[in-house]
Protein backbone atom coordinates (compact mmCIF):
# COMPACT_ATOMS: atom_id res chain seq x y z
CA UNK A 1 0.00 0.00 0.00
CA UNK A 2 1.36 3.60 -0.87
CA UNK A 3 1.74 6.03 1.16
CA UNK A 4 -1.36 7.86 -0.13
CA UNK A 5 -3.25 4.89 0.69
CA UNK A 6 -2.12 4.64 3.92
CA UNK A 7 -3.00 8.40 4.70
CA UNK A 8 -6.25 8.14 2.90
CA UNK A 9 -7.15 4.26 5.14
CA UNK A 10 -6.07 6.66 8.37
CA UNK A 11 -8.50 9.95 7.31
CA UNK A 12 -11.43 7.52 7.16
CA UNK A 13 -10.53 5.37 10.20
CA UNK A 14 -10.15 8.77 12.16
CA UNK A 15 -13.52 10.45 10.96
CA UNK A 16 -15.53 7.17 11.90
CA UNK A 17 -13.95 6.95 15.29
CA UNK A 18 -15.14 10.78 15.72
CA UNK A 19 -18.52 9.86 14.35
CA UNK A 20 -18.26 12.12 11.26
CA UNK A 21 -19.64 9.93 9.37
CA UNK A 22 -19.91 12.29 5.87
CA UNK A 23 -15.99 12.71 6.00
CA UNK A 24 -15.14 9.28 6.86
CA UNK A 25 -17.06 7.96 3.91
CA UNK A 26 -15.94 10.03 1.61
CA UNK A 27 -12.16 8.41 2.28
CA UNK A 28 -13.57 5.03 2.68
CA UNK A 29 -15.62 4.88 -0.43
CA UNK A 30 -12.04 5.25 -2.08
CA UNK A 31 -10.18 2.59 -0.76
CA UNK A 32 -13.10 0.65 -2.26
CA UNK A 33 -12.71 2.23 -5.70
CA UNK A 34 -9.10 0.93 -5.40
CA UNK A 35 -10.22 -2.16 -4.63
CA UNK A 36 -8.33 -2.37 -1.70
CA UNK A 37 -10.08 -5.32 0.19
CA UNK A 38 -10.02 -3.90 4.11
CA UNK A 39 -13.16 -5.75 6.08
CA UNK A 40 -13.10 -3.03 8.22
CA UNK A 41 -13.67 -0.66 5.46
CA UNK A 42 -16.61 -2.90 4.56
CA UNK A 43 -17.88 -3.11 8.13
CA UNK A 44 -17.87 1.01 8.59
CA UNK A 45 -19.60 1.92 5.63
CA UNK A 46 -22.18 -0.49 6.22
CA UNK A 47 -22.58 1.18 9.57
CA UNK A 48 -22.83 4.10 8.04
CA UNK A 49 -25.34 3.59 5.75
CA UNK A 50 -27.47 1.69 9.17
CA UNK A 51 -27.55 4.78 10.47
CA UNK A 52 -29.16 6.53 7.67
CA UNK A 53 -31.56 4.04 7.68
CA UNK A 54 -30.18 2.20 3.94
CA UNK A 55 -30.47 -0.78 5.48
CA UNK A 56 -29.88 -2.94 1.58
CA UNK A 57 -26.98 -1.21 1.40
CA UNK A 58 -25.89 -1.51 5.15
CA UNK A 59 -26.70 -4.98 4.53
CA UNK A 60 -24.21 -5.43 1.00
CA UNK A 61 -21.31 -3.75 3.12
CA UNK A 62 -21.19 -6.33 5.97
CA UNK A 63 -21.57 -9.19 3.98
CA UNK A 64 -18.78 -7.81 2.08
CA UNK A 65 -17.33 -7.70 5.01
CA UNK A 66 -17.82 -11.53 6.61
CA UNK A 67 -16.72 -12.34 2.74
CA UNK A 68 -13.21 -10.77 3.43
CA UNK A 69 -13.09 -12.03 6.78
CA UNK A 70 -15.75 -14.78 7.79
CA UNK A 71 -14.49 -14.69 11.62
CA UNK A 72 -15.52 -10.91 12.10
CA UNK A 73 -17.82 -11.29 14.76
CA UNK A 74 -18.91 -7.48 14.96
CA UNK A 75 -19.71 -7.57 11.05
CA UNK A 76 -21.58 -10.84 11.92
CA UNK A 77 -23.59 -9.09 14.97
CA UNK A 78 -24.27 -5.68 11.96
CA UNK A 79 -25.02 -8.41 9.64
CA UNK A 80 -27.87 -9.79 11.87
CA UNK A 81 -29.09 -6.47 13.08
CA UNK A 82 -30.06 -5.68 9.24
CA UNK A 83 -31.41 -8.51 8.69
CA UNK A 84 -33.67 -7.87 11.91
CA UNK A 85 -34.57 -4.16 10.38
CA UNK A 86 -35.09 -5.74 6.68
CA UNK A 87 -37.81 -8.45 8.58
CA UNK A 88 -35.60 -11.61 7.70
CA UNK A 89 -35.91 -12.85 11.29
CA UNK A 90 -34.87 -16.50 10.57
CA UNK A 91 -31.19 -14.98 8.62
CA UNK A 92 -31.32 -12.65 11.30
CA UNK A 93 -31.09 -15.68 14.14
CA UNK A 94 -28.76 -17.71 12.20
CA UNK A 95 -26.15 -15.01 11.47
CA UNK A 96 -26.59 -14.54 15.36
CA UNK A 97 -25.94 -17.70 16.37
CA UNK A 98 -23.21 -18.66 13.96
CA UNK A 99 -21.38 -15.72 15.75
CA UNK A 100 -21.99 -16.27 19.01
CA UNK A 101 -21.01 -19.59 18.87
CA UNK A 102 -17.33 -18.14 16.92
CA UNK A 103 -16.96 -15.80 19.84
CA UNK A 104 -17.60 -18.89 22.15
CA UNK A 105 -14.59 -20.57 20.63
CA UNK A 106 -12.64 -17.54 20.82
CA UNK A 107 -10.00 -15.72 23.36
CA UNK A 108 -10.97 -13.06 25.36
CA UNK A 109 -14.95 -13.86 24.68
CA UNK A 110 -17.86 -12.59 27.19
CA UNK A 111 -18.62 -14.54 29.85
CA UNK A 112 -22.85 -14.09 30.47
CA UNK A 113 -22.49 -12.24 33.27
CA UNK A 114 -21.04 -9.25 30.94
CA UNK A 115 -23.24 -9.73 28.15
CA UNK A 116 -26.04 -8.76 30.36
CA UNK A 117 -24.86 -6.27 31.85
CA UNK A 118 -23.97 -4.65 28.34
CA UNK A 119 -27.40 -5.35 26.70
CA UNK A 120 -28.23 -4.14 29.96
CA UNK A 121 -26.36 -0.75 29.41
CA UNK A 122 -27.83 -0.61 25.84
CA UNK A 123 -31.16 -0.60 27.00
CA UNK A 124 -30.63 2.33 29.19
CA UNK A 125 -29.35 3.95 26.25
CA UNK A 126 -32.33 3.09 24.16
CA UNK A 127 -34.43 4.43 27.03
CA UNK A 128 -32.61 7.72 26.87
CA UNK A 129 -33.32 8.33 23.06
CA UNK A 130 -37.00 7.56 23.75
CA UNK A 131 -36.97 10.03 26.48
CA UNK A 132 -35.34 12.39 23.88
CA UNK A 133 -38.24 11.29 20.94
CA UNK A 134 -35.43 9.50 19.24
CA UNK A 135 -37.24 5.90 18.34
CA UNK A 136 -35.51 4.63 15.80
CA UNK A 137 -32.14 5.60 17.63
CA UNK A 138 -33.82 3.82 20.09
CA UNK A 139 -34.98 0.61 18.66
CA UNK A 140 -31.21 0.34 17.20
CA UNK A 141 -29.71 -0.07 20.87
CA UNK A 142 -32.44 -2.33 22.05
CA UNK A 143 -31.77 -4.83 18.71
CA UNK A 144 -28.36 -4.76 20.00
CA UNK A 145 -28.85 -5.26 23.33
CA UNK A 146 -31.47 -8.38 22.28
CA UNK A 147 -28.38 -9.46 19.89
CA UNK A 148 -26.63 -9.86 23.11
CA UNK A 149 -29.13 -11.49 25.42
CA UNK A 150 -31.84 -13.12 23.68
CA UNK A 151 -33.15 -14.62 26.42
CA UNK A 152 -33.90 -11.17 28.58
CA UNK A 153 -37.80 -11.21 27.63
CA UNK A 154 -37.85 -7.56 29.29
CA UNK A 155 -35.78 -6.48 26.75
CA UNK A 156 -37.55 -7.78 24.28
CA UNK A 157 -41.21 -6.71 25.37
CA UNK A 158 -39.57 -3.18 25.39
CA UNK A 159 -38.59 -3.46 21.53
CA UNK A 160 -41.85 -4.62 20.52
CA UNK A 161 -43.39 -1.88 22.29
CA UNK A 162 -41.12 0.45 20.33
CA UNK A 163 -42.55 -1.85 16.85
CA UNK A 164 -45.92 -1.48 17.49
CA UNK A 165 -45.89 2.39 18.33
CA UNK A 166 -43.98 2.80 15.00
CA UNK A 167 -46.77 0.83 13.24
CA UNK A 168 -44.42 -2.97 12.54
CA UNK A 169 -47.10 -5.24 14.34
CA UNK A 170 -45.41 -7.92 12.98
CA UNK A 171 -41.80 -7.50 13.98
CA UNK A 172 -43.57 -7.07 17.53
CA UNK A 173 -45.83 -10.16 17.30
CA UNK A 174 -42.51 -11.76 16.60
CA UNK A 175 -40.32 -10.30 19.09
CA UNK A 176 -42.94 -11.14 22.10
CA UNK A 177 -43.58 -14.10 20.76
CA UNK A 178 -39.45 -15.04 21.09
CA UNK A 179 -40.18 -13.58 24.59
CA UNK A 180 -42.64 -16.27 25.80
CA UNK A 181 -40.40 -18.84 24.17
CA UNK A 182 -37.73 -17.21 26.59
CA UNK A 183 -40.52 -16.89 30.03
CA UNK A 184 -43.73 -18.66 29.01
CA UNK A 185 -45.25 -17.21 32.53
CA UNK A 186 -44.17 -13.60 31.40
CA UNK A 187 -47.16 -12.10 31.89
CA UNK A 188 -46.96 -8.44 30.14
CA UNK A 189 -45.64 -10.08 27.43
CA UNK A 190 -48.88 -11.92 26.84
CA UNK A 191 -50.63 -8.89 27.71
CA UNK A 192 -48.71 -6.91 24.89
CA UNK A 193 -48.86 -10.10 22.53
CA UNK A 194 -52.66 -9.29 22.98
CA UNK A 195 -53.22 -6.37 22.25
CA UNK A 196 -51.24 -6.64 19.21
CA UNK A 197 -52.89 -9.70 17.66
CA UNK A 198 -55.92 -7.72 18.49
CA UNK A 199 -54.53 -5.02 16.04
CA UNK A 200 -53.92 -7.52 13.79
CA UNK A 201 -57.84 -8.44 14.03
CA UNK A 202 -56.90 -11.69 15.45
CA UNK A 203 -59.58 -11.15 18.22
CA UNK A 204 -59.51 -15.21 19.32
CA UNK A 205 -55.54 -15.00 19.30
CA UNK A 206 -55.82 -11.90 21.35
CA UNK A 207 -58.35 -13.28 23.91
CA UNK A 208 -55.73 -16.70 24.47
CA UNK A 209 -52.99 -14.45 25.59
CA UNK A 210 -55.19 -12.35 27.75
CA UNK A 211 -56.52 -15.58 29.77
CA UNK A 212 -52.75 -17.15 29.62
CA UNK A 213 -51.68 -14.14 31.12
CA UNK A 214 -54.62 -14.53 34.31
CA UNK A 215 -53.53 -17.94 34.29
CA UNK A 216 -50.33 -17.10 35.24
CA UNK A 217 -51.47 -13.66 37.47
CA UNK A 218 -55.17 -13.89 38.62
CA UNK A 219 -56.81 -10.95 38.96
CA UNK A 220 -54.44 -8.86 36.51
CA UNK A 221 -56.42 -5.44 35.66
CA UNK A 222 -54.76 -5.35 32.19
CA UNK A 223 -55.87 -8.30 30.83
CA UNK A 224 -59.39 -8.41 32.79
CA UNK A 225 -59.85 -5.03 31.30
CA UNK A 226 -58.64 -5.84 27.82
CA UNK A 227 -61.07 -8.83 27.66
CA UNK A 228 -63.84 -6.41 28.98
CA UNK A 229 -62.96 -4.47 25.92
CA UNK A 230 -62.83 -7.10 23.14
CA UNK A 231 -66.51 -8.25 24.47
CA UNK A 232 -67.97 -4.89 23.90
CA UNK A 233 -65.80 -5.10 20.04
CA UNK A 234 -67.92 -8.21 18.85
């Protein structure tokens, strides 16, 4: 690599770091015109474009990416966010889980303990742009804290909530349905699993999670008053 190169590699590695993300593509998108294969080039520029919401194109850079380097377990975790914003939940999962188990195999991984305490982290985050009207901001740190800890079924009640105020009923019937998988007695999660199939005009779906969820919590005003509701519907 000339020295050129090198300077040009170093501009766009700088900018990103700082966040301007305008200057550091400009550099970046030339090392690609030199066809200079640099995953990390790949793996930038798809973040990038993420966060202008061009999620196809976000989605071309990180497989570029994982193509240059297969083992790159943040491209992977990119990779599967996109997926998760394009509504391929199944590629989504397996891109997931193929790097999570990678990072299991590797040096220095994160035990759970640390994983939840980041996802943890990057829900308070996500809480924070909410409180600032910032959704989609947002719904970006809750994917990744999910990513992290698929299991957490709080977290994941919280990011369908965020789906079905933005309209995506399905992304949240699928994200609290993953939650019961997680905590089948989770009770706001049937609750919120109700009220969406209920949007959906599922009304008998909707009425099963409202009587799993007093199955599980007798007496809970939520779903006593949400069945109260649908009676007065039909």
């Amino acid at each position: 690599m000339d020295d050129r190169t090198k300077q040009i590699l170093a501009l766009g590695r700088e900018h990103y770091e700082k966040r301007e993300f305008d200057k550091a593509e400009h550099y970046l998108r030339q090392m690609v015109d030199r066809n200079l294969k640099f995953a990390d080039v790949y793996n930038m520029l798809g973040v990038i474009s993420h966060d202008r919401g061009e999620f196809e194109d976000a989605q071309k850079f990180f497989e570029n990416a994982l193509a240059i380097n297969p083992n790159y377990t943040e491209a992977a975790l990119n990779l599967s966010v996109t997926y998760n914003d394009l509504g391929r939940y199944d590629e989504a999962k397996r891109i997931y889980q193929a790097a999570i188990a990678h990072g299991e195999e590797a040096p220095g991984q994160l035990d759970p303990f640390v994983k939840g305490k980041i996802a943890n982290l990057h829900a308070e985050v996500g809480q924070a742009y909410v409180d600032a009207g910032l959704v989609s901001e947002a719904m970006h740190e809750l994917r990744k804290a999910v990513l992290l800890c698929p299991h957490f079924a709080d977290l994941r009640l919280k990011l369908a909530n965020l789906y079905r105020q933005q309209g995506d009923l399905d992304a949240a019937r699928y994200e609290l349905k993953e939650a019961i998988v997680q905590k089948p007695a989770y009770v706001p999660a049937h609750v919120a699993l109700g009220v969406v199939q209920l949007a959906l005009g599922d009304h008998d779906a909707a009425r099963k999670e409202w009587h799993e969820a007093l199955k599980h919590d007798p007496g809970n005003k939520a779903a006593e008053m949400y069945l109260r509701m649908a009676d007065t519907i039909d």
